[in-house]
Protein backbone atom coordinates (compact mmCIF):
# COMPACT_ATOMS: atom_id res chain seq x y z
CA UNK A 1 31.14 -14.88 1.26
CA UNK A 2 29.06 -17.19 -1.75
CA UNK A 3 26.06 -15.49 -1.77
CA UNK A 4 22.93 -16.95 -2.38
CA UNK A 5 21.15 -17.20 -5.71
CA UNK A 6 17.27 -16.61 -5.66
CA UNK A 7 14.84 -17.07 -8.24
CA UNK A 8 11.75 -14.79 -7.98
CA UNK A 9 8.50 -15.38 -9.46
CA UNK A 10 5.19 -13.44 -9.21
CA UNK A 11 7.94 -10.39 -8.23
CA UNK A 12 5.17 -7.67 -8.48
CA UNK A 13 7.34 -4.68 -7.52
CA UNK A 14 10.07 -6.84 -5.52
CA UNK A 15 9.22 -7.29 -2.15
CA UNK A 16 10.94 -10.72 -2.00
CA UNK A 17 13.79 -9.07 -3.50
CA UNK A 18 14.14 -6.03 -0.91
CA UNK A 19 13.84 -8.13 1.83
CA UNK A 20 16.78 -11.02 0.76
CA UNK A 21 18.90 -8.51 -0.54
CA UNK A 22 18.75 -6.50 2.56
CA UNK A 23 20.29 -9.31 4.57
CA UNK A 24 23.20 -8.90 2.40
CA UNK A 25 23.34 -12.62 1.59
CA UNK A 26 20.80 -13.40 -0.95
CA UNK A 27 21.55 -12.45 -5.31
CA UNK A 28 18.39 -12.19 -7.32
CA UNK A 29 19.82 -13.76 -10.51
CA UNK A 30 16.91 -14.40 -12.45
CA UNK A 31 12.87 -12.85 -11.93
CA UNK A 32 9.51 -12.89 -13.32
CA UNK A 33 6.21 -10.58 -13.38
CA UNK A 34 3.38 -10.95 -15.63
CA UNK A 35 -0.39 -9.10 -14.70
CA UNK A 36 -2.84 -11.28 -17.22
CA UNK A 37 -5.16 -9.45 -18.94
CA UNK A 38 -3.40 -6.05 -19.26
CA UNK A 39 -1.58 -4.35 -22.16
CA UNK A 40 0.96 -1.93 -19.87
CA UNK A 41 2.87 -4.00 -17.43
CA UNK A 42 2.58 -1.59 -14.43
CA UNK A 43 3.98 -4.02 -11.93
CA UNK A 44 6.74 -5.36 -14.51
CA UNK A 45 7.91 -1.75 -15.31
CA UNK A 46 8.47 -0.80 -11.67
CA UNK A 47 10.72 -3.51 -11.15
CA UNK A 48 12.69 -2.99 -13.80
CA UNK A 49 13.04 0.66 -12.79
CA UNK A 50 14.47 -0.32 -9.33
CA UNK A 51 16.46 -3.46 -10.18
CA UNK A 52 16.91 -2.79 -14.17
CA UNK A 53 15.89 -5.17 -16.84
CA UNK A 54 18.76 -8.12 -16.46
CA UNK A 55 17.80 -11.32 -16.30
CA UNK A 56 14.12 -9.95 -16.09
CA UNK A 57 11.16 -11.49 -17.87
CA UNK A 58 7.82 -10.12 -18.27
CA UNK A 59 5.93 -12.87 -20.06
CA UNK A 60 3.48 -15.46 -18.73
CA UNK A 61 5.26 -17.85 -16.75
CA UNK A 62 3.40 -20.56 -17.86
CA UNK A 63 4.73 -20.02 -21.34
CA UNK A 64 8.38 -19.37 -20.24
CA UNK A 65 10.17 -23.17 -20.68
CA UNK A 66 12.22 -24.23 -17.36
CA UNK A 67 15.20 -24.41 -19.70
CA UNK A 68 15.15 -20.59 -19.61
CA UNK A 69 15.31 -20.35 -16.06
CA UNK A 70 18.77 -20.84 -14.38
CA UNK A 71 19.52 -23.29 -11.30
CA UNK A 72 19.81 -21.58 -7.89
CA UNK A 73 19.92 -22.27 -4.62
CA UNK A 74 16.43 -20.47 -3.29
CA UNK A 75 13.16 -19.86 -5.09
CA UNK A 76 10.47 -17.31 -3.73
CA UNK A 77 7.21 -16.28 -4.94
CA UNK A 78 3.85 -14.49 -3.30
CA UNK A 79 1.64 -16.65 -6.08
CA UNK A 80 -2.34 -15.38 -6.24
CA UNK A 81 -4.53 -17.48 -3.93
CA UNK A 82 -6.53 -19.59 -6.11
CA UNK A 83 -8.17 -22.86 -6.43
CA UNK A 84 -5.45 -25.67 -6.50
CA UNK A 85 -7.87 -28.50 -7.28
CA UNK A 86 -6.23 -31.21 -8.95
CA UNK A 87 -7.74 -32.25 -11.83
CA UNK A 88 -6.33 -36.00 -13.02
CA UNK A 89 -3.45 -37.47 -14.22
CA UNK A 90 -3.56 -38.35 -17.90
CA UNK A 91 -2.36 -41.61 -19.30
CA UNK A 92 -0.07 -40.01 -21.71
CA UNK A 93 1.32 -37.59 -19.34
CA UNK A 94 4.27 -38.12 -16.99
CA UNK A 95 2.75 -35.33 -14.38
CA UNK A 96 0.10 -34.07 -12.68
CA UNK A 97 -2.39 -32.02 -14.47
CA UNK A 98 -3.99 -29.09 -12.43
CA UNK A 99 -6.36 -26.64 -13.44
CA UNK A 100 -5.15 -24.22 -16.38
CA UNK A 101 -3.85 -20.73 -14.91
CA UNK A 102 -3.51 -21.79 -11.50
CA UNK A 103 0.12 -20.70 -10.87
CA UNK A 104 0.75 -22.96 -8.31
CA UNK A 105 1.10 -25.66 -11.02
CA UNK A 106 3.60 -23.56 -13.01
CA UNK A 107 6.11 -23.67 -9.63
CA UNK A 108 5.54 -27.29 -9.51
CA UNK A 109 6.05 -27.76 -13.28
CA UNK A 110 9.62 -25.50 -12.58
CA UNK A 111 10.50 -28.13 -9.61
CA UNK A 112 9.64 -30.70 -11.54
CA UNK A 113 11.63 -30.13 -14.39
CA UNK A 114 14.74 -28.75 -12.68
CA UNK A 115 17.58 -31.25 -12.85
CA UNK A 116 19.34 -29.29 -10.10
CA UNK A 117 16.40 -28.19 -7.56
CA UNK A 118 16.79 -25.07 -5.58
CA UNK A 119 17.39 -25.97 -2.29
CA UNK A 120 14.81 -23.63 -0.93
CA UNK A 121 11.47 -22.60 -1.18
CA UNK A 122 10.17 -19.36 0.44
CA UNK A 123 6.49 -18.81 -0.73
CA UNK A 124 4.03 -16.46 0.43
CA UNK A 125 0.15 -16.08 0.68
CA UNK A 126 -2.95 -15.31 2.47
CA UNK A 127 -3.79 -16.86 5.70
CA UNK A 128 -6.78 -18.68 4.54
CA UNK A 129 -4.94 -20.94 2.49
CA UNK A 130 -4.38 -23.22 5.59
CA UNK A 131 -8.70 -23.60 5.61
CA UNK A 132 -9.52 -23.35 2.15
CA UNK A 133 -12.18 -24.36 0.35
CA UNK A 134 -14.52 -24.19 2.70
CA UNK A 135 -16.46 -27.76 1.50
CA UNK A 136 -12.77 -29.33 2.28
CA UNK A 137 -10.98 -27.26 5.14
CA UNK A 138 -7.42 -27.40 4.46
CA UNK A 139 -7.31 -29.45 1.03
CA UNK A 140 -5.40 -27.03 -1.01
CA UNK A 141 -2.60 -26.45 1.37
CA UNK A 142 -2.53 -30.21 1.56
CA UNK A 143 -2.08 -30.69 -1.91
CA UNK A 144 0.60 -28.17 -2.41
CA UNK A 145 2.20 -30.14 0.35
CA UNK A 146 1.65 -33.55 -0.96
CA UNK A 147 3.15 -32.06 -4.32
CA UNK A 148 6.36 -30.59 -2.75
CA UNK A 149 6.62 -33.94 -0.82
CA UNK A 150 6.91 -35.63 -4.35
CA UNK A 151 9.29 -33.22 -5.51
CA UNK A 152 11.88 -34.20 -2.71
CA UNK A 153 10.80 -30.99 -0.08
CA UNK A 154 10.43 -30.65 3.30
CA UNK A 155 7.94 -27.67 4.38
CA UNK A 156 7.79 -25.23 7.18
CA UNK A 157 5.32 -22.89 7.89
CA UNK A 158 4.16 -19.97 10.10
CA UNK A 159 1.33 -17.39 10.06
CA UNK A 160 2.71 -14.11 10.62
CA UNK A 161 1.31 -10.59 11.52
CA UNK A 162 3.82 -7.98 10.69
CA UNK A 163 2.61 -6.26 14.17
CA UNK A 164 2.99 -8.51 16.37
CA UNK A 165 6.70 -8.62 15.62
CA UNK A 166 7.17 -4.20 15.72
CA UNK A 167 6.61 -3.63 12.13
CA UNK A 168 4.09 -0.73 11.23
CA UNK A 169 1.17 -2.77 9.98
CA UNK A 170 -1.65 -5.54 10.66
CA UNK A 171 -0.84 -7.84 7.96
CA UNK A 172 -1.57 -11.51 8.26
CA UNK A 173 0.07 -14.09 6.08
CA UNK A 174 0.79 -17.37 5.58
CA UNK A 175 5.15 -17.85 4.68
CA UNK A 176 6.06 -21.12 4.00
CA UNK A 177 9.98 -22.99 3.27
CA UNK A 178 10.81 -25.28 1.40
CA UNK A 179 14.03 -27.24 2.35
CA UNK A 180 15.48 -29.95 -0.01
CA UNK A 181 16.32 -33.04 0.78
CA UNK A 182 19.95 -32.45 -0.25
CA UNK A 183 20.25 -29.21 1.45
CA UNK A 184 21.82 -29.12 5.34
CA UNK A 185 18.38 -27.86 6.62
CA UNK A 186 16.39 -30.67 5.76
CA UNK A 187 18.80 -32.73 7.70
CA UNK A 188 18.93 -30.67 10.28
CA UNK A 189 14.95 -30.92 10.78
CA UNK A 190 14.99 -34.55 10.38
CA UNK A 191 17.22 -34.88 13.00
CA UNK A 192 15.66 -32.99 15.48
CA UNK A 193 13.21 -32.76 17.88
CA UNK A 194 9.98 -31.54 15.85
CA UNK A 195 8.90 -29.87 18.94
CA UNK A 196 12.00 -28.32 19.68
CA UNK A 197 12.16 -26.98 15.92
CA UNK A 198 8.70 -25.48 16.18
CA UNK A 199 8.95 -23.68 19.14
CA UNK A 200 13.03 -22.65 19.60
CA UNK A 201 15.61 -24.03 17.10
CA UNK A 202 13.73 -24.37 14.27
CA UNK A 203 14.60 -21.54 10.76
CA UNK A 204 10.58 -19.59 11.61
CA UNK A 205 11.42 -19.46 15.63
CA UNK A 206 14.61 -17.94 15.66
CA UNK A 207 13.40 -15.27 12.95
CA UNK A 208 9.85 -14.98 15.09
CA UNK A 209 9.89 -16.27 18.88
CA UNK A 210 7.05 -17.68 20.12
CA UNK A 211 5.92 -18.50 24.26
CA UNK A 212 6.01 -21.77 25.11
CA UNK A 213 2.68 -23.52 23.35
CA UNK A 214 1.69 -26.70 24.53
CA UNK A 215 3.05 -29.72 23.36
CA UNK A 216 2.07 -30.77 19.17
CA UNK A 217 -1.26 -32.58 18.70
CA UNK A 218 -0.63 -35.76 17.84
CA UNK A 219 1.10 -35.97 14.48
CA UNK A 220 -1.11 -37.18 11.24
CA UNK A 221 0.15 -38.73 8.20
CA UNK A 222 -0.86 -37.47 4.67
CA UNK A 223 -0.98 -40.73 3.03
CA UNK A 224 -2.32 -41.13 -0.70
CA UNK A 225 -1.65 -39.86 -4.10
CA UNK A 226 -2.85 -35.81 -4.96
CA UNK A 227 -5.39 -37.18 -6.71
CA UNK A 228 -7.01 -38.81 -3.79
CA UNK A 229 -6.03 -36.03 -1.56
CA UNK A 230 -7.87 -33.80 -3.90
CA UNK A 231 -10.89 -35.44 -3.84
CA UNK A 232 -10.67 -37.25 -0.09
CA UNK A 233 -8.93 -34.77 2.30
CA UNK A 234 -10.65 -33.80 5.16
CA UNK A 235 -13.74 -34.14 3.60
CA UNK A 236 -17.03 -33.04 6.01
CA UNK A 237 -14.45 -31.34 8.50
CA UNK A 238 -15.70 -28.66 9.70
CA UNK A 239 -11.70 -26.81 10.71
CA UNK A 240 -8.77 -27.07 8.84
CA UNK A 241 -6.22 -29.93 10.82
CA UNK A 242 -2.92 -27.53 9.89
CA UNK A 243 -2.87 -24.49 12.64
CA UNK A 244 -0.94 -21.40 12.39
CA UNK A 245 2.53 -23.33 12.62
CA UNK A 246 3.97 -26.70 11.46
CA UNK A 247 6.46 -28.87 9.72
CA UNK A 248 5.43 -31.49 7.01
CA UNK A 249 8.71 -33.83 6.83
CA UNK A 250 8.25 -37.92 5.45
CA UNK A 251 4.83 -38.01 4.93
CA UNK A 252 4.52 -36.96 9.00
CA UNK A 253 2.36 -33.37 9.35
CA UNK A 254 3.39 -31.80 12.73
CA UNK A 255 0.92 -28.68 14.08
CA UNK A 256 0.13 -26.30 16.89
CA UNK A 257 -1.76 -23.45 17.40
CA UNK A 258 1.48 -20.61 18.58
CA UNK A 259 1.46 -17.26 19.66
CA UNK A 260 4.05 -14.80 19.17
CA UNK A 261 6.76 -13.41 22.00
CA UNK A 262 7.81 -10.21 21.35
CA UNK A 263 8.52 -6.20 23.87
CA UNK A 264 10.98 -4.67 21.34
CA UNK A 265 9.99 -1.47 19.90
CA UNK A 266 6.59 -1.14 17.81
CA UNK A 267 5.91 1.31 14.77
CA UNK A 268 2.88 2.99 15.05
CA UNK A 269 0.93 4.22 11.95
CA UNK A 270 1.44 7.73 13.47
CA UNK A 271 5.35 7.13 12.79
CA UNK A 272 4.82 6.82 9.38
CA UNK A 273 3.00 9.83 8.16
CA UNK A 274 4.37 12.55 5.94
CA UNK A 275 3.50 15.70 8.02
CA UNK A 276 3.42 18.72 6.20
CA UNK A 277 4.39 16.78 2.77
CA UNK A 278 0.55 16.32 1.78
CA UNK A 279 -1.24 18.05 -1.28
CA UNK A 280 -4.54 18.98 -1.03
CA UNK A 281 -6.46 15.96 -3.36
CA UNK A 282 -5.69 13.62 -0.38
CA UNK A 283 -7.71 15.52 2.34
CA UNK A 284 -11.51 14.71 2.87
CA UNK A 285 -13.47 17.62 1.89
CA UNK A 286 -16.54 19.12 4.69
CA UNK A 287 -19.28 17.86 0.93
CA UNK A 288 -17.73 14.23 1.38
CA UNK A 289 -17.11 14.06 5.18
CA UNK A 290 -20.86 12.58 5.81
CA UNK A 291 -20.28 9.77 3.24
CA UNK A 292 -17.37 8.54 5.18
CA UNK A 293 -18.76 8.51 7.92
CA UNK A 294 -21.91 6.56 6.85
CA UNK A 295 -19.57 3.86 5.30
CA UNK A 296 -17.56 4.12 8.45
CA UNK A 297 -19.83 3.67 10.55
CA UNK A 298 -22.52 0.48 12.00
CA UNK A 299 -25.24 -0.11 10.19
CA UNK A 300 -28.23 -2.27 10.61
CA UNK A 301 -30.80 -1.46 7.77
CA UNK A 302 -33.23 -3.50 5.29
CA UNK A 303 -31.76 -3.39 1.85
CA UNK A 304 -32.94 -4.89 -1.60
CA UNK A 305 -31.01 -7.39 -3.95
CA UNK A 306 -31.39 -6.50 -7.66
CA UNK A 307 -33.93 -9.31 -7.99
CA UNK A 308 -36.29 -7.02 -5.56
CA UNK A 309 -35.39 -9.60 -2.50
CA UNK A 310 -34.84 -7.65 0.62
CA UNK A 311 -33.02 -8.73 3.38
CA UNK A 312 -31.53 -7.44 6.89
CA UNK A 313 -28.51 -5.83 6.56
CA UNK A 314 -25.85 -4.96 9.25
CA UNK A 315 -22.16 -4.37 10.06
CA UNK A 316 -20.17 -2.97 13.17
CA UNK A 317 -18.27 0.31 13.62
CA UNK A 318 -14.66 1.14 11.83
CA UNK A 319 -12.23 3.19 13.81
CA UNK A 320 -12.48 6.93 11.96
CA UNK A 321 -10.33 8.16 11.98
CA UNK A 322 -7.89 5.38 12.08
CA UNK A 323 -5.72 5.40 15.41
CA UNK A 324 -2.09 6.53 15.41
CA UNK A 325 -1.14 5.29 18.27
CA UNK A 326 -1.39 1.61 16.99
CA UNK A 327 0.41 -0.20 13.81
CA UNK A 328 -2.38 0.35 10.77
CA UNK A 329 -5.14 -1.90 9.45
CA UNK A 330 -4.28 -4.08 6.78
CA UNK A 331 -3.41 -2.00 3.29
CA UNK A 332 -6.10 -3.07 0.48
CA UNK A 333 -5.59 -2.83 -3.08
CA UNK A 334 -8.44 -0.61 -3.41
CA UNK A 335 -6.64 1.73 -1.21
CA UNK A 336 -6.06 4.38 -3.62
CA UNK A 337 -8.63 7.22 -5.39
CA UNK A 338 -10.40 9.96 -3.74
CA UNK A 339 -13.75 8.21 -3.40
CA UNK A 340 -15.04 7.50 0.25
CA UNK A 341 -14.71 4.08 1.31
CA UNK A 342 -15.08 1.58 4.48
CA UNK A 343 -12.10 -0.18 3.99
CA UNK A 344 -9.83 3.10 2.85
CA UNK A 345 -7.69 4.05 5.99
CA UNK A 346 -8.18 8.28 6.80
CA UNK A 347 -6.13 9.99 9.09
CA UNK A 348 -6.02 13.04 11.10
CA UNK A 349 -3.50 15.86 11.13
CA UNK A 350 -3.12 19.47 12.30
CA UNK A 351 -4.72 20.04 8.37
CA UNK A 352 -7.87 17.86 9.05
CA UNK A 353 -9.12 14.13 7.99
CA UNK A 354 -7.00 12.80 5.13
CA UNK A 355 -5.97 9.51 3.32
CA UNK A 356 -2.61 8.11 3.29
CA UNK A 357 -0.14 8.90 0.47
CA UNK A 358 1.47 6.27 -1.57
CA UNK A 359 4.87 7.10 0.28
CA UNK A 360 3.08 6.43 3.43
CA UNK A 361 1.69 3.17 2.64
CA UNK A 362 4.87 2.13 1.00
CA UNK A 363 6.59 2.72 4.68
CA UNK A 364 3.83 0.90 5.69
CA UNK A 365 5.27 -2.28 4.09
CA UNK A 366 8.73 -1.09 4.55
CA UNK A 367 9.34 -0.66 1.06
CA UNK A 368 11.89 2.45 0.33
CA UNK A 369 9.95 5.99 0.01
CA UNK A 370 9.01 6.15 -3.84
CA UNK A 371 10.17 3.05 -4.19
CA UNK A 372 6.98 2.72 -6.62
CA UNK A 373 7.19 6.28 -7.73
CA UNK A 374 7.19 6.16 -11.94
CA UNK A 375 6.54 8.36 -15.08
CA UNK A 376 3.11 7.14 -16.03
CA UNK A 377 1.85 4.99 -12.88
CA UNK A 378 -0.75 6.71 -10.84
CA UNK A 379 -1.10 6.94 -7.20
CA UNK A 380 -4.43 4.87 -7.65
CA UNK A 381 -2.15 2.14 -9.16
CA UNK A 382 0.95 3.17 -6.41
CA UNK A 383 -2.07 2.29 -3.76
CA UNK A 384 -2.68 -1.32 -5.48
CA UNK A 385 1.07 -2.11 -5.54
CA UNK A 386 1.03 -1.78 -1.89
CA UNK A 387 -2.37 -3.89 -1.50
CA UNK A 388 -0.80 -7.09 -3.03
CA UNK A 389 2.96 -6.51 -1.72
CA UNK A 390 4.35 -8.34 1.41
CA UNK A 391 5.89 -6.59 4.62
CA UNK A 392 9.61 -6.34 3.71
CA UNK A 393 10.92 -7.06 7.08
CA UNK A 394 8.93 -10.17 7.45
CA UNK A 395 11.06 -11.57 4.49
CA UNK A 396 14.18 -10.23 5.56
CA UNK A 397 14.19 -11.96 9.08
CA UNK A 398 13.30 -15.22 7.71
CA UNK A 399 15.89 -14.86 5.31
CA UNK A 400 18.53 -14.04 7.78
CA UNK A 401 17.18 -17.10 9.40
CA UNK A 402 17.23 -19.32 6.82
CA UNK A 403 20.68 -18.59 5.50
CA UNK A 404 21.83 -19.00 9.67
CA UNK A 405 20.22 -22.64 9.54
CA UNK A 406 22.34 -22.85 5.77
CA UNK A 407 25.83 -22.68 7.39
CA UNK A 408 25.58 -23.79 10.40
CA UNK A 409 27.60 -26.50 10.81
């Protein structure tokens, strides 16, 4: 069987990768990962490690031209959340100019230029981009819309929480597809029912089930250029128009608010501990215990700002130590180091209150154990990988999905 070929950029330490290849469908045959603003490429080197160093590049991708890049049929990315504002179109300049560094740009400058577009798209990002900024709720996923639009794409989305589908761990995010208007799926979506696509035929509901929503809000029509969606969209809304689920297909936005449908097995954060495999640096020593539990705990107390203002300060409870009989809380980047923390997730064992290992929050993600194990990384930095990665079997269902929708005739 023709596999596949995927492009991945912003690969971190391959999440996108584990997850297609897994399906057994999907060839990685060219990636990219570049951390700006440090000298040893942590991220970069890890990859490399796992997949090797062909057809690898660890340079800005803004600086890498499009002619280096080889046609395939799919290209994925988690890109950093940032601000998408569109800036203006100059008069000597065939495209759109967006703000320097945002990465978003750099995918669209890749589309753009492609003679031979990938058929796909299969991004990734935080749930908030559906509502950000807050002075105009949904803008920037609007624009990246809009842009795709432009570029000859149809777009699918779903917010996802890893748990609610069995996997180990509370993670909400945003996945989004891309299908071309030359590939089978876009015809396949324009030809259907767009209710029937969201809710049972459609590439996100067969990976994902849902229960039976009600009906889509009426449909609305993003009309205008990017640059007067930039500065016009939804401006004085108070909520976001796209909900947790839609399709964007001839200018037509289609939304509802879904919820998932799933009573398969669940793994609990209590299936994923190393018992017995745990040196002693990662317990919580009797001198430290009370710090914990002051950051763990609810607070309502009158602090002062380093301009002398004081002000009421207060926060609820955190489960400590976290439960085990539930998937985990969502894994931060600042997850790693020995120092007490609110948001650092402490277990405990037939040994006493401890932190999770970087093997544990790796299986957390469902990456392979030691997957990010490497002469020279620490488990501070192992910890961070696992803060910015995606749930692996998030990506490989949708994958599986999306290559079903692919063939079907």
């Amino acid at each position: 069987m023709k596999k596949l070929k995927v492009i991945e950029l912003f690969a971190g330490v391959g999440g996108f990768r584990l997850g297609l290849e897994k399906t057994g469908v999907y060839e990685v045959v060219w990636s990219n990962q570049w951390e700006p603003g440090t000298k040893t490429q942590h991220a970069s080197r890890v990859y490399e490690a796992r997949f090797g160093n062909k057809n690898h590049s660890n340079q800005d991708i803004a600086e890498v031209p499009t002619s280096d890049i080889p046609d395939a049929d799919v290209l994925v990315g988690g890109f950093p959340c940032q601000d998408y504002s569109v800036a203006t179109t100059l008069q000597n300049s065939k495209g759109l100019i967006g703000k320097k560094g945002v990465l978003w740009w750099s995918i669209h400058r890749i589309l753009s230029e492609k003679k031979n577009k990938p058929k796909y798209l299969f991004f990734e990002n935080v749930d908030r981009l559906l509502k950000s900024p807050s002075s105009q709720r949904g803008r920037d996923f609007a624009i990246m819309l809009k842009s795709l639009e432009e570029l000859g794409y149809a777009v699918e989305w779903r917010i996802i929480n890893a748990a609610d589908y069995g996997m180990p761990q509370r993670r909400r995010r945003v996945f989004f597809l891309g299908y071309h208007k030359s590939s089978p799926v876009f015809k396949s979506l324009k030809n259907a029912g767009k209710n029937e696509w969201l809710y049972q035929t459609g590439t996100m509901a067969k990976a994902f089930p849902i229960k039976k929503p009600s009906p889509i809000a009426n449909p609305f029509v993003l009309d205008g250029n990017l640059i007067s969606v930039s500065k016009d969209f939804n401006k004085g809304g108070k909520l976001s128009p796209f909900q947790n689920t839609g399709i964007f297909i001839n200018g037509q936005v289609f939304t509802c608010k879904t919820f998932p449908n799933y009573d398969g097995e669940q793994v609990l954060l209590g299936d994923v501990l190393q018992n017995g495999d745990v040196t002693e640096d990662f317990f919580v020593s009797q001198q430290n215990l009370p710090k914990w539990e002051y950051l763990k705990g609810a607070k309502k107390e009158v602090r002062t700002a380093k301009n002398g203002f004081t002000y009421k300060y207060s926060e609820g409870r955190m489960i400590f130590p976290d439960a085990l009989d539930s998937a985990s809380r969502t894994i931060i980047t600042g997850e790693g180091g020995k120092s007490p923390s609110r948001f650092k997730h402490v277990v405990h064992t037939s040994k006493g209150l401890r932190r999770l290992t970087p093997v544990e929050l790796e299986r957390l993600n469902m990456f392979p154990d030691d997957h990010t194990l490497l002469e020279g990384i620490s488990d501070t930095k192992r910890a961070f990988f696992m803060g910015n990665a995606l749930v692996v079997g998030v990506v490989k269902k949708i994958g599986e999905s999306l290559n079903n929708q692919h063939v079907q005739p």
